[in-house]
C-alpha atoms as a PDB file:
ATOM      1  CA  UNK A   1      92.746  44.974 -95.337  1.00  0.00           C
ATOM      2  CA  UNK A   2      92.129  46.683 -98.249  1.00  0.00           C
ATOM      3  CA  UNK A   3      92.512  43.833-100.582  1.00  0.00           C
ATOM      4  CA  UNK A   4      90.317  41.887 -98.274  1.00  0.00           C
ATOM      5  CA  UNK A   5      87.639  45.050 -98.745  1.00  0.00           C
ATOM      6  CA  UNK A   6      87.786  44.956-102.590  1.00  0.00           C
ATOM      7  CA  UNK A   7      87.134  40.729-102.303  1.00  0.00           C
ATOM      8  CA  UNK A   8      83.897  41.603-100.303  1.00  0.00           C
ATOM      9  CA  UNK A   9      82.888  43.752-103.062  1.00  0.00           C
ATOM     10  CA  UNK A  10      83.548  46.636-101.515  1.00  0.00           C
ATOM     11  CA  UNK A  11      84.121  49.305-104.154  1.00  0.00           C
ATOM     12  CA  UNK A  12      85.673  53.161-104.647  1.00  0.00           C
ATOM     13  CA  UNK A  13      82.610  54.042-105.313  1.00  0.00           C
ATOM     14  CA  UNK A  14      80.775  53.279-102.491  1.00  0.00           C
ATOM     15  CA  UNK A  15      83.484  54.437 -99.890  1.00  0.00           C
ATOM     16  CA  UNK A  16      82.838  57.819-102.239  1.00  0.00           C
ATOM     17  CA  UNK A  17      79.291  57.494-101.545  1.00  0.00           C
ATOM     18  CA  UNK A  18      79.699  56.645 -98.351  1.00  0.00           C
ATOM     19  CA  UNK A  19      81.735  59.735 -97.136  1.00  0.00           C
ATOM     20  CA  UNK A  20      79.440  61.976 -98.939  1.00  0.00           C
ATOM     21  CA  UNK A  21      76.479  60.742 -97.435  1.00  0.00           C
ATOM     22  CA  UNK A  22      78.561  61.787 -93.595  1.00  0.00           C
ATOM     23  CA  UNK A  23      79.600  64.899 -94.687  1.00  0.00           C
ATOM     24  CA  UNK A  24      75.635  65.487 -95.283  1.00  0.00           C
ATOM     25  CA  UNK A  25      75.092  63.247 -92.268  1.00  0.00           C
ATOM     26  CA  UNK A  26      77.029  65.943 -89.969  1.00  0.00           C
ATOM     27  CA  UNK A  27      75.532  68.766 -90.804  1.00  0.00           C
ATOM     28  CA  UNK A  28      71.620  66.831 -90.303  1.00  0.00           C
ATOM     29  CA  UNK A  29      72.799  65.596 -87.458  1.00  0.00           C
ATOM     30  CA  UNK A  30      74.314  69.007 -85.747  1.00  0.00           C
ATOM     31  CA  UNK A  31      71.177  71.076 -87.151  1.00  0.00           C
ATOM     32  CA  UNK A  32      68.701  68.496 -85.311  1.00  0.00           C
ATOM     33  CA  UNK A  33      70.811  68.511 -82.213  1.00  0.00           C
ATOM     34  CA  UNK A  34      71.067  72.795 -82.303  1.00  0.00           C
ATOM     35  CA  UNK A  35      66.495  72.567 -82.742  1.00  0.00           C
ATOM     36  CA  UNK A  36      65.967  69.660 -80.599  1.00  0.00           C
ATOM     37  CA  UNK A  37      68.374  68.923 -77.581  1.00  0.00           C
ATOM     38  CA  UNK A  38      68.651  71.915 -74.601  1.00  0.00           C
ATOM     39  CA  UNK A  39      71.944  71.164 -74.859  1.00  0.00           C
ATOM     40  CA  UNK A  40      72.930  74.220 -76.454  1.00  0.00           C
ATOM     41  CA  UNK A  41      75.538  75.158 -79.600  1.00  0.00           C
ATOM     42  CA  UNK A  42      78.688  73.635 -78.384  1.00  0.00           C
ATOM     43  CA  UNK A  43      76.748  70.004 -78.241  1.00  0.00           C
ATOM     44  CA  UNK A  44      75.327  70.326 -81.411  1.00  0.00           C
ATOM     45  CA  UNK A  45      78.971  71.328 -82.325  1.00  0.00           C
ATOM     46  CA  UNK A  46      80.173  68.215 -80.938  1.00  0.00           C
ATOM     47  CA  UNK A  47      77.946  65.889 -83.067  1.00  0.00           C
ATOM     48  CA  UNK A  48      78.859  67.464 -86.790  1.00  0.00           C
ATOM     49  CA  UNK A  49      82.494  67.359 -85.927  1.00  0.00           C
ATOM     50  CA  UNK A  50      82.204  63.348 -84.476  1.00  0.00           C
ATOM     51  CA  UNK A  51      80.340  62.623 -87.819  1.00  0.00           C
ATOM     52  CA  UNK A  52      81.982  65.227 -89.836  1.00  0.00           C
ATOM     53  CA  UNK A  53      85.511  63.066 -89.252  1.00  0.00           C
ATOM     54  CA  UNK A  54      84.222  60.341 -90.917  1.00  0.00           C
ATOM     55  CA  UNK A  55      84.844  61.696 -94.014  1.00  0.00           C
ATOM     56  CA  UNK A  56      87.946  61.752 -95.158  1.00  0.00           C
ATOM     57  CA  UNK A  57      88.275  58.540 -93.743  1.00  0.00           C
ATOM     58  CA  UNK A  58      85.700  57.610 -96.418  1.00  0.00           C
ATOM     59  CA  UNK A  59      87.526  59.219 -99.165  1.00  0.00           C
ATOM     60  CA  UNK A  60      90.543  57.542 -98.127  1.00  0.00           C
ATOM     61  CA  UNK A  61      89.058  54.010 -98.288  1.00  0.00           C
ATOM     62  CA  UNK A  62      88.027  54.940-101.618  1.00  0.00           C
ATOM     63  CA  UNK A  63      91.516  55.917-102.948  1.00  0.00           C
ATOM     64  CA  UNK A  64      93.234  52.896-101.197  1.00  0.00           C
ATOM     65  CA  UNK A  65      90.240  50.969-103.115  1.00  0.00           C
ATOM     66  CA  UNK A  66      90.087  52.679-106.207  1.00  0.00           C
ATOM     67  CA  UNK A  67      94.180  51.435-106.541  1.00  0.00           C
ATOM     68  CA  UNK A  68      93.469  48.237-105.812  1.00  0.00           C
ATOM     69  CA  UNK A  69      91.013  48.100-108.728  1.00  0.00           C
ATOM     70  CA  UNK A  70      93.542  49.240-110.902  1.00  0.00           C
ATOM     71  CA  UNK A  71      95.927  46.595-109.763  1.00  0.00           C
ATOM     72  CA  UNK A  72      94.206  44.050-110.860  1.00  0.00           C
END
């Protein structure tokens, strides 16, 4: 899978990038929940932690990625 990734073009970088942009994504996403759903704290709560895993899953892309550009 990975190999097939790095074929596409996919690259460390971007799986850097892209768990970066979630970990900024979760916390956007659970302050606009907490101001603009009656849904109270816990929902709110529920959204940055559902984004918020994203992450390392991300960063763990990019390491698989970033050895299979060194592989080559």
């Amino acid at each position: 899978m990975i190999a097939k990734l790095s074929e596409l073009g996919v690259t460390s970088e971007m799986a850097y990038g892209a768990g970066t942009a979630s970990i900024g994504l979760a916390f956007l996403s659970w302050a606009l929940s907490k101001k603009k759903e009656d849904a109270g704290l816990d929902r709110a709560d529920r959204w940055g932690i559902f984004i918020g895993q994203w992450a390392p899953t991300f960063f763990a892309l990019g390491v698989a990625l970033r050895l299979e550009e060194g592989s080559k």
